[in-house]
Protein backbone atom coordinates (compact mmCIF):
# COMPACT_ATOMS: atom_id res chain seq x y z
CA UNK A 1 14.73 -82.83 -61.32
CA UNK A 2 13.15 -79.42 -61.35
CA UNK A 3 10.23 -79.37 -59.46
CA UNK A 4 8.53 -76.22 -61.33
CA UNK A 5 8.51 -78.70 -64.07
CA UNK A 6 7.50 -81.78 -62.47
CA UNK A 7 4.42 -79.65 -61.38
CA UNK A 8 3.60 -78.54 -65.07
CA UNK A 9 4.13 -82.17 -66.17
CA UNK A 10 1.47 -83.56 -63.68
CA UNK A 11 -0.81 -80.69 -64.61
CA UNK A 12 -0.60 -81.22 -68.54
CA UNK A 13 0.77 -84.31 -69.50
CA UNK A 14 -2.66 -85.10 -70.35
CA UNK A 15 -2.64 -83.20 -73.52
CA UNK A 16 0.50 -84.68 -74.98
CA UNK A 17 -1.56 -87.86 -73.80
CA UNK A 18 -4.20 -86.61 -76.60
CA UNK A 19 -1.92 -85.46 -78.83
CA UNK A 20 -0.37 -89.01 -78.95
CA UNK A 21 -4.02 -90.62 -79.23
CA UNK A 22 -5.72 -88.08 -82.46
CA UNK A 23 -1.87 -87.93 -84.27
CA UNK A 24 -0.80 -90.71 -86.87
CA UNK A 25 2.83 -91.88 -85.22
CA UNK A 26 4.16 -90.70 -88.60
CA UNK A 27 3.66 -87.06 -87.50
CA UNK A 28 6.63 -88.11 -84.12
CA UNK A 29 8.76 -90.56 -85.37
CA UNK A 30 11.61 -88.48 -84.71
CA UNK A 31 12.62 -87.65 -81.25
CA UNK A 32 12.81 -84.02 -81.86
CA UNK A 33 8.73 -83.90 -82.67
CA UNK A 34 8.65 -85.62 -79.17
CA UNK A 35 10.49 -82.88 -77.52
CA UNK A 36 9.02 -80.02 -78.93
CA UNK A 37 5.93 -81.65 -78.17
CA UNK A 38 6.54 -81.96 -74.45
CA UNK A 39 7.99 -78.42 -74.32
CA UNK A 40 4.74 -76.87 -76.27
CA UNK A 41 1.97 -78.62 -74.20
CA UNK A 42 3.44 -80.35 -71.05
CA UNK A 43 5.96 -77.82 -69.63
CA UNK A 44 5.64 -74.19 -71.42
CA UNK A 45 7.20 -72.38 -68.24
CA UNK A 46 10.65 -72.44 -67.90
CA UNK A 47 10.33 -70.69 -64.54
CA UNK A 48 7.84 -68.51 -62.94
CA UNK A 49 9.21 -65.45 -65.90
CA UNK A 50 10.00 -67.50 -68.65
CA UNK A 51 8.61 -69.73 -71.37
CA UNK A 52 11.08 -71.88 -73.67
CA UNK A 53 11.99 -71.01 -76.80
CA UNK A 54 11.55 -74.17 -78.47
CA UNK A 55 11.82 -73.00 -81.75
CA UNK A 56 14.92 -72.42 -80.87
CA UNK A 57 16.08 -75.84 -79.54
CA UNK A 58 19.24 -77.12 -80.85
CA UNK A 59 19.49 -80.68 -81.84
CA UNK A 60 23.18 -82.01 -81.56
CA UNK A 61 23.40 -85.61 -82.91
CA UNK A 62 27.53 -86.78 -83.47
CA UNK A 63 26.09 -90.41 -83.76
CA UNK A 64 25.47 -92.36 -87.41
CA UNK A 65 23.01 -95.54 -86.63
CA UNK A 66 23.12 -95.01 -82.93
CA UNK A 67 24.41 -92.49 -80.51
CA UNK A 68 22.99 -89.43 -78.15
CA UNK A 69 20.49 -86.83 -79.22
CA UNK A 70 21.10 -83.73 -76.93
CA UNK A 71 18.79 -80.90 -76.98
CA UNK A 72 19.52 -77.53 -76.03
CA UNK A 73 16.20 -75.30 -75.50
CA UNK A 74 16.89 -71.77 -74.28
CA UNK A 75 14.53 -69.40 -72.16
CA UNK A 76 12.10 -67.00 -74.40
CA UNK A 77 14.35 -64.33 -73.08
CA UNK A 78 16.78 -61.36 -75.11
CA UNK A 79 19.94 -62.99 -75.05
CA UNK A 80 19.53 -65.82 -72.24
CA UNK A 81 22.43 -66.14 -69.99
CA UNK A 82 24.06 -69.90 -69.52
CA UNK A 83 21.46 -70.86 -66.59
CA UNK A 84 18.71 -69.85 -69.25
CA UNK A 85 18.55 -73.04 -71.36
CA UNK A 86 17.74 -76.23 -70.39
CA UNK A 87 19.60 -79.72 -71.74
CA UNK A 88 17.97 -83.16 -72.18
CA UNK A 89 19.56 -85.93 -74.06
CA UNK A 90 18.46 -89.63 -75.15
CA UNK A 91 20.24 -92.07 -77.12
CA UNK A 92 18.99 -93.86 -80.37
CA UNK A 93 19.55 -96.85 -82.49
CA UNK A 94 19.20 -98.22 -85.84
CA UNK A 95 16.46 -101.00 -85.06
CA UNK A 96 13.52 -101.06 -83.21
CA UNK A 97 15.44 -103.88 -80.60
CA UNK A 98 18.11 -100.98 -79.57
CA UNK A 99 16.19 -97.51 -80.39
CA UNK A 100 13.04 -96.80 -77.85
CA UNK A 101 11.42 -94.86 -80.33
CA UNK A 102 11.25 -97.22 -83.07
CA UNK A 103 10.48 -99.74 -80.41
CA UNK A 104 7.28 -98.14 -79.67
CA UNK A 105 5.79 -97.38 -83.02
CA UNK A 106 6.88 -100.64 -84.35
CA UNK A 107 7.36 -98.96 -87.42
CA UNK A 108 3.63 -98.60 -88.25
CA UNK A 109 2.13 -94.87 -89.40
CA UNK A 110 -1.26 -94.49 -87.96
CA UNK A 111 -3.18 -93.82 -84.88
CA UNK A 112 -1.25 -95.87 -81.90
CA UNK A 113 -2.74 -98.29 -79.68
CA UNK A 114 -3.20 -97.55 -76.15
CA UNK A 115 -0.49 -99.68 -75.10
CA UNK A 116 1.93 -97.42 -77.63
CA UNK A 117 0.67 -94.25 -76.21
CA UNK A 118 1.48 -95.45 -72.74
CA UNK A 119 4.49 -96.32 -73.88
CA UNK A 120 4.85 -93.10 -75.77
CA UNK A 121 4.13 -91.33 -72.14
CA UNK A 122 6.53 -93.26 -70.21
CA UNK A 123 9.40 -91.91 -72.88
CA UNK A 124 8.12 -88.77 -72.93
CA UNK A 125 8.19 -88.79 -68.60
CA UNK A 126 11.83 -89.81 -69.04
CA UNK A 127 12.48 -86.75 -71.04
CA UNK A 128 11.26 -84.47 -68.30
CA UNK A 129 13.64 -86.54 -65.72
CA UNK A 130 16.70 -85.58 -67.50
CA UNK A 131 15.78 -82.30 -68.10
CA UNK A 132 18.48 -79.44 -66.13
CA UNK A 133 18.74 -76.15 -66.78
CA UNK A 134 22.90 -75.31 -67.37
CA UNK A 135 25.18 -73.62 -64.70
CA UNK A 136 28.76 -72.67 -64.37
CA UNK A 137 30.01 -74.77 -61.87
């Protein structure tokens, strides 16, 4: 884990916190909300220079019903070199018994219950876990 970003998470996860309680669950029921989400208000700094770009993110999804998300969110910066973006990944199902996501909303629309945002914060803290930046090895 990246500690720059651990720091930002402790500092602002408590507006994705508020975000999750004022937002109807139909406005993230896809992971990529989620993400962009977590970038925009939890962890804008990429580094001590940069922001993401998380307009730019790339979503790569192979799967059908189920399979791995990967998102690929590159420094605000002119043409960011390979240790400028940063990769997270989670993996998704067809049914709220095998897909977290659906899990937690329980396929209702409206404002969560404070059990679902927790639940929503814990998925949202496992995001920031996975999150590396790329490297040539």
């Amino acid at each position: 884990m990246i500690l720059y970003i651990i720091k930002q998470w402790e500092e602002n996860k408590h507006k994705l916190e508020e975000y999750f309680r004022t937002t109807p669950q139909s406005e993230y029921e896809e992971y990529e909300t989620i993400v962009k989400k977590l970038f925009e208000l939890c962890i804008p700094e990429a580094n001590k220079y940069y922001s993401w770009d998380y307009d730019k993110m790339t979503v790569i999804d192979d799967g059908d019903y189920q399979g791995t998300l990967i998102f690929v969110i590159p420094f605000d910066a002119y043409q960011p070199d390979i240790e400028q973006y940063g990769i997270v990944d989670t993996y998704y199902g067809s049914c709220s018994g095998c897909d977290t996501l659906l899990g937690i909303s329980a396929y209702k629309t409206g404002l969560p219950s404070e059990n679902q945002i927790e639940q929503y914060m814990t998925l949202a803290l496992h995001l920031v876990q996975k999150l590396k930046t790329l490297k040539y090895e």
